[in-house]
N, C-alpha and C. Protein backbone atom coordinates (compact mmCIF):
# COMPACT_ATOMS: atom_id res chain seq x y z
N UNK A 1 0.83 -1.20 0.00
CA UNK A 1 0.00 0.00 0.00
C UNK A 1 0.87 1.26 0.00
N UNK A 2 2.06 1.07 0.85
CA UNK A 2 3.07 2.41 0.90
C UNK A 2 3.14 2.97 -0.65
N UNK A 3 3.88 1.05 -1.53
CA UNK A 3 4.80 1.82 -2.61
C UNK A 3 3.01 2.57 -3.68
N UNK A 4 1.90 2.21 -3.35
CA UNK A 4 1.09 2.97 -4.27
C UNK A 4 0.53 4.62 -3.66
N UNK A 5 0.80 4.48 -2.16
CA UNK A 5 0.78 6.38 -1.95
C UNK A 5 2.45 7.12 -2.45
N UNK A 6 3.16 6.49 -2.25
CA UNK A 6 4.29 6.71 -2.61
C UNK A 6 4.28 7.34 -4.11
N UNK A 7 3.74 6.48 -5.31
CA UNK A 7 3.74 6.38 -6.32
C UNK A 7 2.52 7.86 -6.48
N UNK A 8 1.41 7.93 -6.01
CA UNK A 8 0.57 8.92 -6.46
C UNK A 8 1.52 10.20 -5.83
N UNK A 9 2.20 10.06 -4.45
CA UNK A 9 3.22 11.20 -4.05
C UNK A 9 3.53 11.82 -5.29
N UNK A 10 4.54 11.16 -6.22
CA UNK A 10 5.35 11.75 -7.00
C UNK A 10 4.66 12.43 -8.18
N UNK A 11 3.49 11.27 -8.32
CA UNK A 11 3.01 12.01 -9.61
C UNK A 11 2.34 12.73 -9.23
N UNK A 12 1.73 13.60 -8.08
CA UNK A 12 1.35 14.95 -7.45
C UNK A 12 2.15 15.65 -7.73
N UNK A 13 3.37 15.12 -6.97
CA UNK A 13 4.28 16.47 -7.17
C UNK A 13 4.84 17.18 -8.11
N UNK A 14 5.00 15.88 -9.23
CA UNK A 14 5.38 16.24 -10.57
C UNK A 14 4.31 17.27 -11.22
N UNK A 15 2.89 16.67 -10.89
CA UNK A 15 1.83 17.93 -11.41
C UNK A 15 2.35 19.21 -11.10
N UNK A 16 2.67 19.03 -9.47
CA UNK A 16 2.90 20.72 -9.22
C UNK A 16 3.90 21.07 -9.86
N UNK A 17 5.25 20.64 -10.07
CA UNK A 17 6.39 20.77 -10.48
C UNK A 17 5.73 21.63 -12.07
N UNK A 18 5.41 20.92 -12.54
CA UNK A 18 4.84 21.31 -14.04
C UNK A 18 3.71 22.77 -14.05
N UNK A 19 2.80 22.42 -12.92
CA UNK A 19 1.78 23.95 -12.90
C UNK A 19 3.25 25.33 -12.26
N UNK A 20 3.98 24.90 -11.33
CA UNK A 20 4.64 25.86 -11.11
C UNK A 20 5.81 26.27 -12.18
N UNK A 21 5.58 25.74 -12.90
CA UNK A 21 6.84 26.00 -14.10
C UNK A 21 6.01 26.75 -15.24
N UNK A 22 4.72 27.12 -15.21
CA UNK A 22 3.52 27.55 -15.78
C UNK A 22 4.10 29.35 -15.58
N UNK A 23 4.27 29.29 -14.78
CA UNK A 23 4.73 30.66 -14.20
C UNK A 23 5.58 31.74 -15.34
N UNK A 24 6.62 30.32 -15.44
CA UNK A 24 7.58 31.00 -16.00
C UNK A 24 7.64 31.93 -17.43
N UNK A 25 6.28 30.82 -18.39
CA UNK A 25 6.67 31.00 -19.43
C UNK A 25 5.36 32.43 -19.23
N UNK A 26 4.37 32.41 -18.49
CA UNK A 26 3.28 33.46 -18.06
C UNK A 26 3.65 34.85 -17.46
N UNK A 27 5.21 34.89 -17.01
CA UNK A 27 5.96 36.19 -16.49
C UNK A 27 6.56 36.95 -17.75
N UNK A 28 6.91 36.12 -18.72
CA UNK A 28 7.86 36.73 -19.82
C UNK A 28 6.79 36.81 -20.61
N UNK A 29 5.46 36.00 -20.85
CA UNK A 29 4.57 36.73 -22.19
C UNK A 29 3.67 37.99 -21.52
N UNK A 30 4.13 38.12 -19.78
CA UNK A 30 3.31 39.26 -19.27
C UNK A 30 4.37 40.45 -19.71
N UNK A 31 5.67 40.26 -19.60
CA UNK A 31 6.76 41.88 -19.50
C UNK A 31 7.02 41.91 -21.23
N UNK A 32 6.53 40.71 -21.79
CA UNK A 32 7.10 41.23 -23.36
C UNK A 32 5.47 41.73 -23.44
N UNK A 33 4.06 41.73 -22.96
CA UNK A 33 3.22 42.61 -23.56
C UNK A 33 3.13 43.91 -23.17
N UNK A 34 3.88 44.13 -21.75
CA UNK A 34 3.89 45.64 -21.19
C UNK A 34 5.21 46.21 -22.23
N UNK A 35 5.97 45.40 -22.30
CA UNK A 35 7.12 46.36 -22.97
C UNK A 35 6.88 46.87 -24.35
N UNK A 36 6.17 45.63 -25.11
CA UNK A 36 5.56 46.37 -26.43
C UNK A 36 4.32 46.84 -26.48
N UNK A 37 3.86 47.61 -25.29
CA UNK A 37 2.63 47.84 -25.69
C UNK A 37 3.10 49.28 -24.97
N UNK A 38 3.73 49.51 -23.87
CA UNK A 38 4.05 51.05 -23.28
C UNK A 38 5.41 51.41 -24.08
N UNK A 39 6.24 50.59 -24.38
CA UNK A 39 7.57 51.09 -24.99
C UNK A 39 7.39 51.09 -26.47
N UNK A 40 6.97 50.25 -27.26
CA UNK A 40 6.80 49.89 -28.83
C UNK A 40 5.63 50.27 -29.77
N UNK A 41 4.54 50.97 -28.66
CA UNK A 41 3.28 51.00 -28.74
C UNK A 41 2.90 50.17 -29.89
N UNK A 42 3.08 48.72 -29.41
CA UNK A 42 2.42 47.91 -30.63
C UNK A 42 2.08 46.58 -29.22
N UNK A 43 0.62 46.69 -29.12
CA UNK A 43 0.41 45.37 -28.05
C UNK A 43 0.35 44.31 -29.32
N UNK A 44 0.17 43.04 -28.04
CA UNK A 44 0.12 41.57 -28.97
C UNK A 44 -1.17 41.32 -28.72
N UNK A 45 -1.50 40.72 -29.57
CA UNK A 45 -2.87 39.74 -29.37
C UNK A 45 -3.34 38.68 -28.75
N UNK A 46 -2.27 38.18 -28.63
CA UNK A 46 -2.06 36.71 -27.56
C UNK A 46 -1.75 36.84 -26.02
N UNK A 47 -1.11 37.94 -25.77
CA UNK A 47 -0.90 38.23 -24.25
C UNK A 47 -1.70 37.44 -23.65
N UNK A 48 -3.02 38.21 -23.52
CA UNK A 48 -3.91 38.21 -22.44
C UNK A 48 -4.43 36.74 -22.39
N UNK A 49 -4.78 35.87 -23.89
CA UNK A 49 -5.34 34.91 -24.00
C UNK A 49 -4.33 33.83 -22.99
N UNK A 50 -2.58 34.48 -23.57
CA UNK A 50 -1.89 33.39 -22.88
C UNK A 50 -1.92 32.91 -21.22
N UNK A 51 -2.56 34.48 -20.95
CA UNK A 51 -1.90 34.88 -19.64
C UNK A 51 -3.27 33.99 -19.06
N UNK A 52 -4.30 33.83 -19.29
CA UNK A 52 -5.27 33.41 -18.69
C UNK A 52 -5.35 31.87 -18.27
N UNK A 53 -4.78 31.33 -20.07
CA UNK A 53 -4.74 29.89 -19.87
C UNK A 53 -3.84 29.43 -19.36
N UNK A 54 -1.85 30.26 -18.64
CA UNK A 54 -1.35 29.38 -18.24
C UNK A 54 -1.86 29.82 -16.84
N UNK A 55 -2.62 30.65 -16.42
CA UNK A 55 -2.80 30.78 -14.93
C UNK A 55 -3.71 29.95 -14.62
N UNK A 56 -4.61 29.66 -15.26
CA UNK A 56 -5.51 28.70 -15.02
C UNK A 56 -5.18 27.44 -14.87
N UNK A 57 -3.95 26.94 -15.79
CA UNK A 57 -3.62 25.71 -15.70
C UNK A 57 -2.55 25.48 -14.77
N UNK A 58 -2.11 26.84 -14.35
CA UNK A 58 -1.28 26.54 -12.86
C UNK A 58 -2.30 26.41 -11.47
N UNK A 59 -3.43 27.20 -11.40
CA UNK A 59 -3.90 26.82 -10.11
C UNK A 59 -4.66 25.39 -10.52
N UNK A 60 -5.44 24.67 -11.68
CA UNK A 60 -5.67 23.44 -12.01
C UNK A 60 -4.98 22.17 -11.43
N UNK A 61 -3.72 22.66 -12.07
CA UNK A 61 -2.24 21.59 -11.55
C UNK A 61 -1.95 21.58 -10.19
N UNK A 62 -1.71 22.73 -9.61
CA UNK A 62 -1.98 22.78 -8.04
C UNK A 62 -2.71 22.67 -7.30
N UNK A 63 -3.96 22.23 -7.66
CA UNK A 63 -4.93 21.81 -6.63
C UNK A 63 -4.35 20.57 -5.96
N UNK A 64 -3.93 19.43 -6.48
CA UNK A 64 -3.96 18.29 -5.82
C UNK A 64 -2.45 18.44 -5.38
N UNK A 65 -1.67 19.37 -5.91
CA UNK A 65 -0.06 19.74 -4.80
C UNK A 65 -0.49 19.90 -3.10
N UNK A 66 -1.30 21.53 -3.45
CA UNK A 66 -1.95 21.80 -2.27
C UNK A 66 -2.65 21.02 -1.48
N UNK A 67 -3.41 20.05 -1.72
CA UNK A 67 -3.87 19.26 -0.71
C UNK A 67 -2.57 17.95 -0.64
N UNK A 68 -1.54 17.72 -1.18
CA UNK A 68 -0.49 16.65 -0.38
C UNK A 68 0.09 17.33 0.42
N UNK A 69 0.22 18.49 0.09
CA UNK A 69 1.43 19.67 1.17
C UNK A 69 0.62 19.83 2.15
N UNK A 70 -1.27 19.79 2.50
CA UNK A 70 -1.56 19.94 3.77
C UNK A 70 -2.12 21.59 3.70
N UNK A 71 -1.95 22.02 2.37
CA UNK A 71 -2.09 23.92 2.06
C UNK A 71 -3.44 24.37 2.15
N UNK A 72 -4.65 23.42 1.92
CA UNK A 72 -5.84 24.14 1.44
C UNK A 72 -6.49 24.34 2.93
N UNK A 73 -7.33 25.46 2.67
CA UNK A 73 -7.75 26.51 4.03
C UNK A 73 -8.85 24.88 4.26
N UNK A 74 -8.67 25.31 6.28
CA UNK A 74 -9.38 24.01 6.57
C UNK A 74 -9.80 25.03 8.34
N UNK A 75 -11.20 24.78 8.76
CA UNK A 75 -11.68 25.49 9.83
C UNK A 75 -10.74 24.61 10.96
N UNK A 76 -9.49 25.39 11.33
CA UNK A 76 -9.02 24.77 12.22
C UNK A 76 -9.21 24.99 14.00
N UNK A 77 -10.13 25.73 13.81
CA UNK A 77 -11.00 26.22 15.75
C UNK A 77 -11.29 25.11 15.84
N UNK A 78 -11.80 23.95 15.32
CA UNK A 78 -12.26 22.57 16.22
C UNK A 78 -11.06 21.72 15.45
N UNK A 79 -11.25 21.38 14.10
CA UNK A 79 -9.78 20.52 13.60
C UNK A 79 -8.79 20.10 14.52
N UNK A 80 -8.37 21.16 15.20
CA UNK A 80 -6.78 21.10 15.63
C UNK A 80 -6.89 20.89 16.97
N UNK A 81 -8.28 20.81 17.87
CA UNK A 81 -8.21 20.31 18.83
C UNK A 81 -8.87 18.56 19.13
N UNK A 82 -9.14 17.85 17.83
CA UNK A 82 -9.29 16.34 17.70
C UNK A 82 -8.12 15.58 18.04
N UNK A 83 -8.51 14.61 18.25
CA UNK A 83 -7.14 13.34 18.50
C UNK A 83 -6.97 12.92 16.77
N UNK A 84 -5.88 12.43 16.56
CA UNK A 84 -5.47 12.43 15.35
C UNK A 84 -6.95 10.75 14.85
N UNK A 85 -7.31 10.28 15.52
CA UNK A 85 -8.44 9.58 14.84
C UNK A 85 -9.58 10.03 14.73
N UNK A 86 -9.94 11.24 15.53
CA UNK A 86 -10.91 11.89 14.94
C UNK A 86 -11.00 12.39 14.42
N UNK A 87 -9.33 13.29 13.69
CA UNK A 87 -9.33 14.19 12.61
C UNK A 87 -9.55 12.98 11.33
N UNK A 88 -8.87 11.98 11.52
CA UNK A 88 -9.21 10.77 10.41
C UNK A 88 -10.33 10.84 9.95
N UNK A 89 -11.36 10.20 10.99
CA UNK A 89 -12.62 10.24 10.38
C UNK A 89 -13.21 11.34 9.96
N UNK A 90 -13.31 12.37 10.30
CA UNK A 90 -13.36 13.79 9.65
C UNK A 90 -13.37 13.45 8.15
N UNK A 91 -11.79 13.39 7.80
CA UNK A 91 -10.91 13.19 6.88
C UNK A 91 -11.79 12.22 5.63
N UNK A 92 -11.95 11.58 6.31
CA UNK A 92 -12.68 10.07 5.32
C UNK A 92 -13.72 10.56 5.22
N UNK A 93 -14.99 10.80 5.96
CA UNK A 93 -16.09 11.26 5.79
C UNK A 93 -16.14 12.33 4.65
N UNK A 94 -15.32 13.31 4.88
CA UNK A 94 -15.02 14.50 3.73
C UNK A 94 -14.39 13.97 2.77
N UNK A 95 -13.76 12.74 2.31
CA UNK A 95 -13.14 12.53 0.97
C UNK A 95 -13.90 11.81 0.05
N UNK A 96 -14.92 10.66 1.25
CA UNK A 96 -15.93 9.67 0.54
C UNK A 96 -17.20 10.60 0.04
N UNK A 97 -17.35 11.01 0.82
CA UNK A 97 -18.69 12.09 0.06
C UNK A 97 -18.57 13.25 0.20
N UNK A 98 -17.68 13.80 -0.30
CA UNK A 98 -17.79 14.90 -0.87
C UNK A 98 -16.70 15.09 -2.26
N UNK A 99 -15.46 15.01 -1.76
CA UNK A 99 -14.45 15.52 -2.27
C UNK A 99 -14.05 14.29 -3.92
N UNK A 100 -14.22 12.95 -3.31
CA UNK A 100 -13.55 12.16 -4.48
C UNK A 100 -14.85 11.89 -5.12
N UNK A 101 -16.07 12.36 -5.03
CA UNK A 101 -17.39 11.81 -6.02
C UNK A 101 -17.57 13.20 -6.75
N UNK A 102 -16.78 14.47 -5.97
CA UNK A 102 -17.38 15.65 -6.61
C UNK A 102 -15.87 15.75 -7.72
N UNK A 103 -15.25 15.13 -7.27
CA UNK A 103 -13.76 15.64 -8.18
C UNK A 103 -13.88 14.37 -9.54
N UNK A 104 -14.48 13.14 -9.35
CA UNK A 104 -15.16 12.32 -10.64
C UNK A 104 -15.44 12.42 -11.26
N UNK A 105 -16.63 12.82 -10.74
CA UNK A 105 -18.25 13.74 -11.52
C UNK A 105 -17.17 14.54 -12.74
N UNK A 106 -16.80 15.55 -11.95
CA UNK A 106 -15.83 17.06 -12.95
C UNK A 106 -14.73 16.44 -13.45
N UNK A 107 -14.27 15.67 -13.30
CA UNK A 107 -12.87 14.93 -13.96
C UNK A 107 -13.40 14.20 -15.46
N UNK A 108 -14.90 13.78 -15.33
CA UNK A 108 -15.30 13.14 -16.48
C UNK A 108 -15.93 13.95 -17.35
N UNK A 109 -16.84 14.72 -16.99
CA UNK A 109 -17.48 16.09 -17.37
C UNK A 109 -16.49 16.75 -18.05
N UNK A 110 -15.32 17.04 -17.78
CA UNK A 110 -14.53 18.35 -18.35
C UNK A 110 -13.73 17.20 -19.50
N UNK A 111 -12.96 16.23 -19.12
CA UNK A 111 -12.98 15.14 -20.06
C UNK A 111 -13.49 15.53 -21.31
N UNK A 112 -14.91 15.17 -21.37
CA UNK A 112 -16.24 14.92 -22.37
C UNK A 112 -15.98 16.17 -22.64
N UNK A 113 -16.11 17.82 -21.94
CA UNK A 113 -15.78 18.76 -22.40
C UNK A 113 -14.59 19.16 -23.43
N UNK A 114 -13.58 19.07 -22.82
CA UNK A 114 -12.46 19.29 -23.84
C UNK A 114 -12.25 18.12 -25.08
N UNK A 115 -12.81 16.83 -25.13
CA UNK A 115 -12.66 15.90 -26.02
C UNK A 115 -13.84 16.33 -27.44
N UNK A 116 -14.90 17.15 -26.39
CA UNK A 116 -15.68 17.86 -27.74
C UNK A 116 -15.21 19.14 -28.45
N UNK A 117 -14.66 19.88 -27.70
CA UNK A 117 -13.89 21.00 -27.99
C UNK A 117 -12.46 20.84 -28.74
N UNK A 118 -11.81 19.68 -28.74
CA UNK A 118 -10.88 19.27 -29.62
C UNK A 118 -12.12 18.65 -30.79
N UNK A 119 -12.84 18.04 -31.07
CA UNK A 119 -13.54 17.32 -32.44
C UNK A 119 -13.81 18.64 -33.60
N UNK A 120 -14.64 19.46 -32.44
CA UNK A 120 -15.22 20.46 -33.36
C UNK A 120 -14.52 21.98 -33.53
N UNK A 121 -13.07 21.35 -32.90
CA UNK A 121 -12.18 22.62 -33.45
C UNK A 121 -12.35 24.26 -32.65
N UNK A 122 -12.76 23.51 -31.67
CA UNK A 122 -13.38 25.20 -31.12
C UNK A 122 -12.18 26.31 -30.76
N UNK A 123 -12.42 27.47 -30.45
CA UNK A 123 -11.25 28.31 -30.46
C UNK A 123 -12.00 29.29 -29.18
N UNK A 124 -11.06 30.03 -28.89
CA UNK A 124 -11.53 30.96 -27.59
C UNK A 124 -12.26 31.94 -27.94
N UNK A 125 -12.40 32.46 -28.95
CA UNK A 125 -13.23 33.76 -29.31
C UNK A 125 -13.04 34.82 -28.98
N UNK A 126 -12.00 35.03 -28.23
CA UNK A 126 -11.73 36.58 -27.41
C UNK A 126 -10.73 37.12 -27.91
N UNK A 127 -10.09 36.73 -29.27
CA UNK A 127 -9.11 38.03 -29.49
C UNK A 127 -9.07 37.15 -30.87
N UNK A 128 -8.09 38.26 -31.06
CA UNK A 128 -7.93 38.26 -32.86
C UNK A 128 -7.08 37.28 -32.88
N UNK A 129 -6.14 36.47 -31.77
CA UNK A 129 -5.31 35.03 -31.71
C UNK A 129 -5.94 33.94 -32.16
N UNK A 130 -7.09 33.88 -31.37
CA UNK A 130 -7.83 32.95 -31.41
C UNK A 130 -7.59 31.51 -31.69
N UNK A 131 -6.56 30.79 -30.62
CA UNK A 131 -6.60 30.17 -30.46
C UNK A 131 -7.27 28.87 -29.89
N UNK A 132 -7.05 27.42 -30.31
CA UNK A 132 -7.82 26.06 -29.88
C UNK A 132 -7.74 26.14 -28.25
N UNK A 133 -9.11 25.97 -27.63
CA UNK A 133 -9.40 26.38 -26.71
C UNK A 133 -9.04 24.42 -25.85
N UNK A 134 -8.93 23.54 -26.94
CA UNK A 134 -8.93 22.24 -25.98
C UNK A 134 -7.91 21.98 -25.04
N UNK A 135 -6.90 22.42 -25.15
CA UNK A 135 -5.40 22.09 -24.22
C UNK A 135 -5.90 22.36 -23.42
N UNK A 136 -6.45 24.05 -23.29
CA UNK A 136 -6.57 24.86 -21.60
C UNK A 136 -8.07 23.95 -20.88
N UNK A 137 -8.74 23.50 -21.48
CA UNK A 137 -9.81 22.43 -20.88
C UNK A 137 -8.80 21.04 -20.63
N UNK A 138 -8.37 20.65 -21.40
CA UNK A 138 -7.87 18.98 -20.86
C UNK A 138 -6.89 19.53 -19.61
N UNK A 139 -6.56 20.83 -19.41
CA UNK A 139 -5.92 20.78 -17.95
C UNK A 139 -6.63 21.21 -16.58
N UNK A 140 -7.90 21.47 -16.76
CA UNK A 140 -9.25 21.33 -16.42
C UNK A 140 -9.34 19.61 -15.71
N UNK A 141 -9.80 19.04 -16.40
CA UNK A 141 -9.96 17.41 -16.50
C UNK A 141 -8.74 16.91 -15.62
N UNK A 142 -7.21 17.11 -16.24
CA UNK A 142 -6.10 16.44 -15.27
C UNK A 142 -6.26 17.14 -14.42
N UNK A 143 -6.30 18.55 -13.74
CA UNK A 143 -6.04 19.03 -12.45
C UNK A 143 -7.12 18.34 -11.60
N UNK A 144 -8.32 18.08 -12.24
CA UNK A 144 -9.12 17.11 -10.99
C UNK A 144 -9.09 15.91 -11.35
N UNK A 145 -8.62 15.12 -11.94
CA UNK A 145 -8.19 13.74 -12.15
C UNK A 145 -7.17 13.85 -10.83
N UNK A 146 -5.90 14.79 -10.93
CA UNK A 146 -4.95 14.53 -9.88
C UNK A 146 -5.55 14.82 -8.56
N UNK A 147 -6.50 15.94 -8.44
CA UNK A 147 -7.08 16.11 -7.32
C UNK A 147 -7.75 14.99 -6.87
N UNK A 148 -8.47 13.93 -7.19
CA UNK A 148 -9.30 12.99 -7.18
C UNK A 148 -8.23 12.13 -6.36
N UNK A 149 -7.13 11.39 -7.40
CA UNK A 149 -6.00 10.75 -6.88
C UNK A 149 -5.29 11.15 -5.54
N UNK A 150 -4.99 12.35 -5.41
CA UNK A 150 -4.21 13.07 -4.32
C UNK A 150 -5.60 12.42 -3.00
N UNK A 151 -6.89 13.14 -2.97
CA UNK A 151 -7.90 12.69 -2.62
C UNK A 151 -7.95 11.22 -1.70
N UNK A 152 -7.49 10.15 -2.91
CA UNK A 152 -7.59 9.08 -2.63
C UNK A 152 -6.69 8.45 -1.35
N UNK A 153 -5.45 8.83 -2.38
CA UNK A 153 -4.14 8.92 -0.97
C UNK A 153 -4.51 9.34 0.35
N UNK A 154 -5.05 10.45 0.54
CA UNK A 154 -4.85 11.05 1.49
C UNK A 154 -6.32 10.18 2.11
N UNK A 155 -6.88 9.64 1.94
CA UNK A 155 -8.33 8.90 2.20
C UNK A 155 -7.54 7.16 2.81
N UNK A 156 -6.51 6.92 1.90
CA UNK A 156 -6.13 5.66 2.36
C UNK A 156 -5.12 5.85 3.92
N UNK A 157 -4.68 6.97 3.89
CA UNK A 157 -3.88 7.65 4.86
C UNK A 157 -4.31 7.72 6.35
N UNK A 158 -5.72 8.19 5.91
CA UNK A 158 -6.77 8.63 6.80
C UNK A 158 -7.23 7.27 7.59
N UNK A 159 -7.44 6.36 6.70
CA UNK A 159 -8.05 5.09 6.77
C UNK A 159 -6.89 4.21 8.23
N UNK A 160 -5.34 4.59 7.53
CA UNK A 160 -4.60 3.83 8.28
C UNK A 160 -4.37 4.43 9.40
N UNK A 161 -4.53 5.67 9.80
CA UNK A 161 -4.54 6.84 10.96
C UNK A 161 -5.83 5.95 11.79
N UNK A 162 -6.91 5.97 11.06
CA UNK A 162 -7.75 4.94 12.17
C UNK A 162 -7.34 4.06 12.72
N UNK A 163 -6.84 3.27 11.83
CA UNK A 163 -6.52 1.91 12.25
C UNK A 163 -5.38 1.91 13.85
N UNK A 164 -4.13 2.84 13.48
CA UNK A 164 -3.10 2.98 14.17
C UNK A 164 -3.13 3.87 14.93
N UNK A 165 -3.61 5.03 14.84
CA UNK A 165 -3.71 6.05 15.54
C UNK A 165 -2.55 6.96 14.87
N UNK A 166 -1.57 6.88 14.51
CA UNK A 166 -0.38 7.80 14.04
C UNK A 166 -0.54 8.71 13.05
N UNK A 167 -0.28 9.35 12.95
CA UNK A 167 -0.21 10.10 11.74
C UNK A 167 1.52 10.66 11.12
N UNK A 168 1.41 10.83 10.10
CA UNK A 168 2.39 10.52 9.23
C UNK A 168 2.97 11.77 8.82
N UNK A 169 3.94 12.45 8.82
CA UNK A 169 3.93 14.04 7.84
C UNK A 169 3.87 13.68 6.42
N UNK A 170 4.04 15.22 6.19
CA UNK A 170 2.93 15.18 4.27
C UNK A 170 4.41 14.40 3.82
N UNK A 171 4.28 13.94 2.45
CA UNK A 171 5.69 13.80 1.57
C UNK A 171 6.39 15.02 1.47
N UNK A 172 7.47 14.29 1.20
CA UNK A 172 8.59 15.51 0.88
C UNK A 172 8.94 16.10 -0.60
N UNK A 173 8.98 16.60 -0.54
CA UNK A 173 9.01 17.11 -2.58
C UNK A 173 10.02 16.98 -3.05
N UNK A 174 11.14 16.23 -2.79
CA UNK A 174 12.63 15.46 -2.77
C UNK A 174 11.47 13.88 -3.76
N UNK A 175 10.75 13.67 -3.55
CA UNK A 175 10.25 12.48 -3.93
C UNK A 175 9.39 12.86 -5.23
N UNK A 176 9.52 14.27 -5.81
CA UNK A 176 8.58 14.04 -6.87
C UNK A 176 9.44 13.27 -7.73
N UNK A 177 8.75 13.15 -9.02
CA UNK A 177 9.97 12.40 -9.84
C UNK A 177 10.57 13.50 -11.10
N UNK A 178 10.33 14.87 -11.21
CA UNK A 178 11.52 15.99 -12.11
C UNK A 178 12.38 15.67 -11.08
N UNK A 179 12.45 15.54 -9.57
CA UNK A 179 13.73 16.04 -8.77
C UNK A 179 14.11 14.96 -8.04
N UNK A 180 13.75 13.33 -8.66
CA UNK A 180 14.00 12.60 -8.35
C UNK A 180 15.00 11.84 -8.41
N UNK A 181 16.40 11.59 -7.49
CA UNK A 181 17.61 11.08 -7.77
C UNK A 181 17.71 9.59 -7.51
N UNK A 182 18.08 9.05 -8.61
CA UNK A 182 18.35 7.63 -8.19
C UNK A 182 19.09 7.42 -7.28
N UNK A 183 18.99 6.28 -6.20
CA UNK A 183 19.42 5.92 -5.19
C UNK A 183 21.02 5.02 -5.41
N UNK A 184 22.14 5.80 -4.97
CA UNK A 184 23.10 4.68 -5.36
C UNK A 184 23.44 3.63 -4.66
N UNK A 185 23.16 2.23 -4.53
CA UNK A 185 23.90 1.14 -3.93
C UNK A 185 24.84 0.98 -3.08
């Protein structure tokens, strides 16, 4: 059971690894549209479209980071005064019905969404770029696919916190697999 939370660990982290690298290319198409648009007076057309879809697909990708790291806002006035098996059940109760049937539901939905939006060629409509609108939806679909997964982990986690009473700290981000070093012998 370890090596399969283990295994969703990395490929969380790798999500985040990838939404936070979203950043990068979303900082330089933000200062090359201020620079040619206040210095060159010639804006681009694509800026804004870009700027939307990689931000979107960075907080997408980070949803299920944020919940392995332990990040997403949680009412901690009663939380933090449970014994670690009652935060469990908490935990489980909130993943079985709510969190992993509502992150399904939208994981298949946006799916079906962007798989129609790639057939029929659709495009964003908001600027003269007008670019295929399906990429920025299929990262829609994976960010709650991983959320779902992350979900799960943290549900089987929860499960063994009952059982044992212990609780475990989050993974370490040494374990995603971009920053993953093979182990030498």
């Amino acid at each position: 059971m370890q090596a399969i939370l283990n295994l969703i660990d990395r490929i969380i982290g790798s999500t985040g690894v990838v939404g936070a690298w979203l950043v990068a290319p979303l900082v330089l198409a933000s200062c090359y549209e201020v620079i040619a648009r206040y210095v060159f007076n010639t804006p681009t057309i694509w800026a804004f479209e870009l700027g939307y879809m990689l931000t979107g697909a960075n907080f997408l990708l980070g949803m299920a980071y944020a919940l392995r790291e332990r990040s997403h806002i949680r009412i901690e006035i009663f939380y933090q005064h449970f014994t670690p098996r009652v935060r469990a059940i908490v935990d489980i109760l909130t993943y079985v019905v709510i969190v992993i049937p509502i992150c399904a539901w939208l994981t298949y939905g946006l799916y079906e969404y962007a798989i129609n939006a790639f057939l029929s060629r659709e495009t964003t409509g908001m600027s003269a770029w007008n670019p295929p609108i399906w990429p920025f939806r299929v990262s829609f679909a994976l960010g709650f696919l991983a959320l779902a997964l992350q979900a799960l982990a943290e549900l089987i986690r929860a499960i063994q916190i009952l059982r044992n009473g212990v609780e475990h700290d989050s993974p370490d981000v040494a374990d995603d697999i971009f920053t993953h070093q093979a182990e030498t012998p």
